[in-house]
N, C-alpha and C. Protein backbone atom coordinates (compact mmCIF):
# COMPACT_ATOMS: atom_id res chain seq x y z
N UNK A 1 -33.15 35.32 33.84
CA UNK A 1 -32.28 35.12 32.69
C UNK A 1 -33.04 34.32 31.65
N UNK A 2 -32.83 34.76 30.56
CA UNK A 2 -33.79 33.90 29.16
C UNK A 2 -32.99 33.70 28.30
N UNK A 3 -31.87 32.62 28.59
CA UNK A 3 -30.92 32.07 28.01
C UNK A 3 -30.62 30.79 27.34
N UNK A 4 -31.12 30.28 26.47
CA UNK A 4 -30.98 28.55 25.97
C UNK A 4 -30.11 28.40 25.43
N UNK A 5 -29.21 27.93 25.59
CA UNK A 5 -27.88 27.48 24.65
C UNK A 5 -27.59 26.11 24.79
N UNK A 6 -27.82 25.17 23.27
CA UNK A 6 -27.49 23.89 23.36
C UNK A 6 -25.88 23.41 23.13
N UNK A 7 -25.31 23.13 24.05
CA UNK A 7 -23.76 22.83 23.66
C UNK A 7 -23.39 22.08 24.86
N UNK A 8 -22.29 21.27 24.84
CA UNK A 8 -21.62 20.83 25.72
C UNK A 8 -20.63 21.34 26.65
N UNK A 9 -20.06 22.25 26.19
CA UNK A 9 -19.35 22.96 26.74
C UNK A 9 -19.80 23.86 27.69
N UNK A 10 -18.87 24.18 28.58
CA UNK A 10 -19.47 25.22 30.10
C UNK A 10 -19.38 26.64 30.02
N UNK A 11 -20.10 27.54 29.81
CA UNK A 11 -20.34 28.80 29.67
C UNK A 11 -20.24 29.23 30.78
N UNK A 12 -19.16 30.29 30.64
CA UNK A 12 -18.64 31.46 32.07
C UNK A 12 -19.76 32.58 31.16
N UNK A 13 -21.10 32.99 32.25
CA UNK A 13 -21.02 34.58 32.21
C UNK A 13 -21.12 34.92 33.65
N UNK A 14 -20.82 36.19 32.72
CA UNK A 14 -19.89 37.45 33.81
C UNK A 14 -21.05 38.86 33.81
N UNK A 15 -20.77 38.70 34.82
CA UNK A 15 -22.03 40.46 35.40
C UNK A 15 -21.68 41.14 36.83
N UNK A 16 -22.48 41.98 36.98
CA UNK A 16 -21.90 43.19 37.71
C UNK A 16 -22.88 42.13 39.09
N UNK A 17 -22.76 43.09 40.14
CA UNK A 17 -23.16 42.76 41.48
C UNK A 17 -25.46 42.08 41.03
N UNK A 18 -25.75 42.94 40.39
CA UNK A 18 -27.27 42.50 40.07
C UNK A 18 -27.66 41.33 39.96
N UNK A 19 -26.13 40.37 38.96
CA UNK A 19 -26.41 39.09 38.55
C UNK A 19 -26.02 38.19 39.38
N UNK A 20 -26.15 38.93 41.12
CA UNK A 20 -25.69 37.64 41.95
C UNK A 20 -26.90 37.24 42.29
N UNK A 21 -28.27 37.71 41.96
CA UNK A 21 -29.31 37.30 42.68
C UNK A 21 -29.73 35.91 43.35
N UNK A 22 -30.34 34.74 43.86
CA UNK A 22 -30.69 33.82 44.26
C UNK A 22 -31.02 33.16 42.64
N UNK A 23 -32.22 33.68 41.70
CA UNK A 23 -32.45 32.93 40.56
C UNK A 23 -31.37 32.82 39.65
N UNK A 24 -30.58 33.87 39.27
CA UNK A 24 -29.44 33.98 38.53
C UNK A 24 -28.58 32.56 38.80
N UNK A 25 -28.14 32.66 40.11
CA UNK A 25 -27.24 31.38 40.09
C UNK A 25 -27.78 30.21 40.48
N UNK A 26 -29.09 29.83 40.68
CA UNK A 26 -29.88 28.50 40.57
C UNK A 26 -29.52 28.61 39.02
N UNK A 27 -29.99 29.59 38.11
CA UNK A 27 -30.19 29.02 36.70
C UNK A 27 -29.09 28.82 36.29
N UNK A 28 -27.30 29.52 36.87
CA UNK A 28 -26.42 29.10 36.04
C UNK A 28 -25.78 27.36 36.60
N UNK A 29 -26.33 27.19 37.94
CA UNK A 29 -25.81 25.96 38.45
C UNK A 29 -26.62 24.75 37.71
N UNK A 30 -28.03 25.00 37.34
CA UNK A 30 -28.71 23.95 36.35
C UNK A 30 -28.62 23.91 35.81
N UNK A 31 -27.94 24.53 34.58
CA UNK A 31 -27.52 24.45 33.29
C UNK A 31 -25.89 24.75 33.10
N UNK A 32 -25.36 24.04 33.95
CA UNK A 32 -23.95 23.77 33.69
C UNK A 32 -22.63 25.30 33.51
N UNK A 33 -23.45 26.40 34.18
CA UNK A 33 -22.73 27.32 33.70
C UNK A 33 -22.04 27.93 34.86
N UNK A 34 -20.80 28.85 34.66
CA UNK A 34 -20.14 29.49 35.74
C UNK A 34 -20.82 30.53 35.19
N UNK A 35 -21.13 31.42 36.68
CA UNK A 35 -21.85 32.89 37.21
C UNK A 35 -20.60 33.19 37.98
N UNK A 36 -19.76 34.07 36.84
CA UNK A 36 -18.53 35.30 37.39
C UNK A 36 -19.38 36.45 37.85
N UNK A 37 -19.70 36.97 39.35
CA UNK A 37 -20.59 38.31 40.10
C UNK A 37 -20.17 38.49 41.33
N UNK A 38 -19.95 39.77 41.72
CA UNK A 38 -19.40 40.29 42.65
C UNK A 38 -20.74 39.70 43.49
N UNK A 39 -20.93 39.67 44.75
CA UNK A 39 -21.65 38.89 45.65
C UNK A 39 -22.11 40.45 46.37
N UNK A 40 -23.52 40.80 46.43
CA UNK A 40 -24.00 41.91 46.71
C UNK A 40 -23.59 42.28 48.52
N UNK A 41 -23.60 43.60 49.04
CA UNK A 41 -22.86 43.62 50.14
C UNK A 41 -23.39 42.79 51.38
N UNK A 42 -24.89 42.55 51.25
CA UNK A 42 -25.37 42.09 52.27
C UNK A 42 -24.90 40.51 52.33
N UNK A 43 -24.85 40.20 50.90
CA UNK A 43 -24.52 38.37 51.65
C UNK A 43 -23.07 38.84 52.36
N UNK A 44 -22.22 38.91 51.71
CA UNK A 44 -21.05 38.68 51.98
C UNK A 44 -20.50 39.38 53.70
N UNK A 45 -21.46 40.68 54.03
CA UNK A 45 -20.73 41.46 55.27
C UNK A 45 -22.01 40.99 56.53
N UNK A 46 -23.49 40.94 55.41
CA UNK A 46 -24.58 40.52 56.42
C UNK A 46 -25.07 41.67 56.72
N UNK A 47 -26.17 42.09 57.46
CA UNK A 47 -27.29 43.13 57.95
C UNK A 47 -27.19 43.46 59.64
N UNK A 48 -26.02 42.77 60.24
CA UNK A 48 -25.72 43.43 61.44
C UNK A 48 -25.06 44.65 61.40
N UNK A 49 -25.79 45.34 62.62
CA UNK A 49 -25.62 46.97 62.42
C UNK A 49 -24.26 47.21 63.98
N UNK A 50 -23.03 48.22 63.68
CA UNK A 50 -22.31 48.14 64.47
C UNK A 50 -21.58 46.96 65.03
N UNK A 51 -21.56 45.77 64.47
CA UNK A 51 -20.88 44.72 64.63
C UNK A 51 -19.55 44.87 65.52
N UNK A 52 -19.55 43.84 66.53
CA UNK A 52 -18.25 44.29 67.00
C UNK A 52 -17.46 43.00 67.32
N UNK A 53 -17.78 42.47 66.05
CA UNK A 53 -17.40 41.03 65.92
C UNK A 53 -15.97 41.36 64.07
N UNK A 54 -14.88 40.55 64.19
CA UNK A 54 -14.04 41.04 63.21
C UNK A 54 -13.88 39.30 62.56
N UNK A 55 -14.15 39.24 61.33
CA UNK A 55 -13.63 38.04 61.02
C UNK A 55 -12.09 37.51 60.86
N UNK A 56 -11.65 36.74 61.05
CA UNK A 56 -9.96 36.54 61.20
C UNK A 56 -10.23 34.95 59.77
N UNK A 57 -9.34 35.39 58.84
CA UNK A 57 -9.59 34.90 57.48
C UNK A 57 -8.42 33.51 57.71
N UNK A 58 -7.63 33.06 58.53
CA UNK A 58 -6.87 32.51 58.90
C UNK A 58 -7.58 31.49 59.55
N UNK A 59 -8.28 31.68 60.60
CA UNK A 59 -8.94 30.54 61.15
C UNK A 59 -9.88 30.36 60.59
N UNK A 60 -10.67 31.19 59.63
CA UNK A 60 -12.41 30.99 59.39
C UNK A 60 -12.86 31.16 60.74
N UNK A 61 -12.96 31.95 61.62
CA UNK A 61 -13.53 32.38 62.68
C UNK A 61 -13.94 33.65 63.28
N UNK A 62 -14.81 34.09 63.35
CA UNK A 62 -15.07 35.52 64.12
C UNK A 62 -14.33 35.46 65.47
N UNK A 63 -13.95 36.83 66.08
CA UNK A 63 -13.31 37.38 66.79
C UNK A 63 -14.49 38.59 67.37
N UNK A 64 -14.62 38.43 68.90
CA UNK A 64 -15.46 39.39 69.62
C UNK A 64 -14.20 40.21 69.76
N UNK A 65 -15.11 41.48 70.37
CA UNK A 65 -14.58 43.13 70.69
C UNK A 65 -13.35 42.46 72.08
N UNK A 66 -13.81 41.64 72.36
CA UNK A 66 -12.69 41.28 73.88
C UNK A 66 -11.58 40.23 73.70
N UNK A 67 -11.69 39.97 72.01
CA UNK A 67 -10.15 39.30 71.72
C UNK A 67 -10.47 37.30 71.69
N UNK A 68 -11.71 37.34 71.64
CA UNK A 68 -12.44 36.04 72.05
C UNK A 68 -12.42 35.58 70.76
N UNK A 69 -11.65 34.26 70.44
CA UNK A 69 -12.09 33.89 68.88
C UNK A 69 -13.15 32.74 69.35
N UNK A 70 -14.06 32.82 68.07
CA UNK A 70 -15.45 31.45 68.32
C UNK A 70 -14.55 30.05 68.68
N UNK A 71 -15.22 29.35 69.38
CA UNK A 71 -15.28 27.81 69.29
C UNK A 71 -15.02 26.66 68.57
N UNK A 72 -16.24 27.12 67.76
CA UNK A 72 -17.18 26.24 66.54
C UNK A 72 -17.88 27.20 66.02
N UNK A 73 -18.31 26.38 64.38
CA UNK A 73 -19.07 26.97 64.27
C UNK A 73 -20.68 25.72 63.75
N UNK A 74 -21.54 26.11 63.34
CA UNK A 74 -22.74 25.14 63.02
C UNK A 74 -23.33 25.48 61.59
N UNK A 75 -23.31 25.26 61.29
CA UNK A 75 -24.06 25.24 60.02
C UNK A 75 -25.79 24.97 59.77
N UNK A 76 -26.70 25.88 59.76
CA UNK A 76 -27.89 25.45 60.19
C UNK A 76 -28.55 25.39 58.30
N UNK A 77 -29.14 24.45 57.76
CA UNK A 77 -29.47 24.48 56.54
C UNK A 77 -31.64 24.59 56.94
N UNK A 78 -32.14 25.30 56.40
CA UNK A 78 -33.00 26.16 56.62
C UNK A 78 -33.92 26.28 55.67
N UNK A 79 -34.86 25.52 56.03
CA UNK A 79 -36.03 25.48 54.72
C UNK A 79 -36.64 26.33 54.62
N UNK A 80 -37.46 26.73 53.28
CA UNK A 80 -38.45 27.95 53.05
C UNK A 80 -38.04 28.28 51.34
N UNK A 81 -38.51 29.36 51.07
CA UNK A 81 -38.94 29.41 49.62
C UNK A 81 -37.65 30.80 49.41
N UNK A 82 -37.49 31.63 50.59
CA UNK A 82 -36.70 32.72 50.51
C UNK A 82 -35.34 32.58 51.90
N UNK A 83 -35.35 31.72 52.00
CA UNK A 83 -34.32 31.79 53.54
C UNK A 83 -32.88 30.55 52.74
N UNK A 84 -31.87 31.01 53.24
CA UNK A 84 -30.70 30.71 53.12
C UNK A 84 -29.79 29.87 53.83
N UNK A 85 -29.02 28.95 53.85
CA UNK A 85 -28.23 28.32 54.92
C UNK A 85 -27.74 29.23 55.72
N UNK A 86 -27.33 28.88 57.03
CA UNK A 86 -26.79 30.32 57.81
C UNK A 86 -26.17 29.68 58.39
N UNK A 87 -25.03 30.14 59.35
CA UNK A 87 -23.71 29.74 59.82
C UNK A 87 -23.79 30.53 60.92
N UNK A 88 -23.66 29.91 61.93
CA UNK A 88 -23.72 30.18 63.65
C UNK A 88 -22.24 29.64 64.37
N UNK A 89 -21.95 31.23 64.58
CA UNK A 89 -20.37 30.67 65.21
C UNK A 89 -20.79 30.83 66.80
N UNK A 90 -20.28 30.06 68.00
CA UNK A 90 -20.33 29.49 68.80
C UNK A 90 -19.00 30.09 69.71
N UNK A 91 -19.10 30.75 70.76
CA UNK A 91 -18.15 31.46 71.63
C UNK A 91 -18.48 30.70 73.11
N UNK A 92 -17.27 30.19 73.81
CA UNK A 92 -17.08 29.95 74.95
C UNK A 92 -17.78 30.86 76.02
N UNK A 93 -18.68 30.34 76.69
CA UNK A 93 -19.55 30.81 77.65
C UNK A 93 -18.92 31.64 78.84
N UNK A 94 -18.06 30.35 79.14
CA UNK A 94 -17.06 30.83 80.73
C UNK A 94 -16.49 31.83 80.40
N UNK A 95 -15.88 31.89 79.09
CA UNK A 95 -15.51 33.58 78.61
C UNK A 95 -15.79 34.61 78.94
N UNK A 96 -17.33 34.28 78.03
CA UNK A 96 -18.43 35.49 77.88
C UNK A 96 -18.85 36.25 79.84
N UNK A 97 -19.02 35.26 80.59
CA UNK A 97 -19.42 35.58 81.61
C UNK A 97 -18.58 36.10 82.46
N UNK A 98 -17.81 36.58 82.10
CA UNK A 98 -16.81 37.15 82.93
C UNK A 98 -16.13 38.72 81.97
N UNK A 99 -16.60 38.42 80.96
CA UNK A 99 -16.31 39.44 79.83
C UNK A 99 -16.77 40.94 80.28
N UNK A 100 -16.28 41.62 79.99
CA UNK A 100 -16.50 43.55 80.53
C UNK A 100 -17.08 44.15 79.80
N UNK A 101 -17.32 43.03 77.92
CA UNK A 101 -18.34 43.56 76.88
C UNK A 101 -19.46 42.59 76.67
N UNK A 102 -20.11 41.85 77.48
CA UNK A 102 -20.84 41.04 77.50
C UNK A 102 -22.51 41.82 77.01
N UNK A 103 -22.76 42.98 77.57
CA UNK A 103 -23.82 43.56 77.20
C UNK A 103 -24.13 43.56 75.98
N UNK A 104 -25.19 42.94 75.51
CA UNK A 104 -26.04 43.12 74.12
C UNK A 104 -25.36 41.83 73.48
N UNK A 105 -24.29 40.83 74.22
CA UNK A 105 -23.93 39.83 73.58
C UNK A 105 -24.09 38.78 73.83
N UNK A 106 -24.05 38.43 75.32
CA UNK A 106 -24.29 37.41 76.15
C UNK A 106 -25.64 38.01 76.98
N UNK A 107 -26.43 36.45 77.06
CA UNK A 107 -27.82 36.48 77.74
C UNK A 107 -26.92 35.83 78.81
N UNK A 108 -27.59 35.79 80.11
CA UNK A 108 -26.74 35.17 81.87
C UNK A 108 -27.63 33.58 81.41
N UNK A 109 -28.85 33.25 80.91
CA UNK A 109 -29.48 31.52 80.70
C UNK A 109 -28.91 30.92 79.61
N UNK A 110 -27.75 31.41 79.39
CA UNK A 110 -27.28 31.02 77.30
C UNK A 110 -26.14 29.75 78.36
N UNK A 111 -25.91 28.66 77.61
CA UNK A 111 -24.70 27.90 77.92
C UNK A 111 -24.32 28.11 76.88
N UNK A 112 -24.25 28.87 75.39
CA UNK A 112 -23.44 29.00 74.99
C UNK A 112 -23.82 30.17 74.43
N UNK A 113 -22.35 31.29 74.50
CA UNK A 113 -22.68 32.15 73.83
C UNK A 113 -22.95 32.17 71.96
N UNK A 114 -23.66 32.56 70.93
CA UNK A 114 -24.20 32.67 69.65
C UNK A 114 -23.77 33.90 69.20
N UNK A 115 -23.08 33.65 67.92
CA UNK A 115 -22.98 35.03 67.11
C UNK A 115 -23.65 34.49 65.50
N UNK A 116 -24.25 35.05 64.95
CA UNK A 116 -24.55 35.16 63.61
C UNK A 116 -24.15 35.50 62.86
């Protein structure tokens, strides 16, 4: 964005899904501005393929295929030049190990089961 505007006042712009990029909204958060943008599909749904995890918007919690809502969750903040905070929800083990969909979800050395 190659935008200078001297004023006091807080400038809303508004753009399609493109202007959610990572630089876009560093530059509107340093210079005092609201960035109105649809949030591109991958932040918002993520890059897991066949997911069989459902978010439940009530608790803020994922929900496994076997009716299991998470725990907790963790918040891991994540240094680097291209990497993002990420949020690790946390499922009851004793659950998982007894679970009939445990395959591809639960490792048998995990004390706790991990979803991403």
């Amino acid at each position: 964005m190659n935008l200078r505007i001297s004023t006091e006042e807080t400038i809303t712009l508004i753009g399609d899904t493109a202007y959610s990029e990572k630089d876009n909204i560093q530059f509107a958060k340093t210079n005092n501005m609201n960035l109105v943008s649809k949030l591109h599909p991958i932040v918002t749904h993520g890059t897991r393929k066949n997911d069989e995890f459902e978010f439940n918007k009530d608790a803020r919690m994922y929900v496994c295929k076997a009716g299991h809502m998470a725990t907790h969750k963790k918040y891991d903040e994540r240094k680097g030049k291209d990497t993002n905070p990420r949020i690790r929800y946390l499922f009851d083990v004793k659950k998982c190990k007894i679970c009939p969909f445990q395959e591809g979800c639960y490792k048998k050395e995990q004390n706790l089961s991990r979803f991403m």
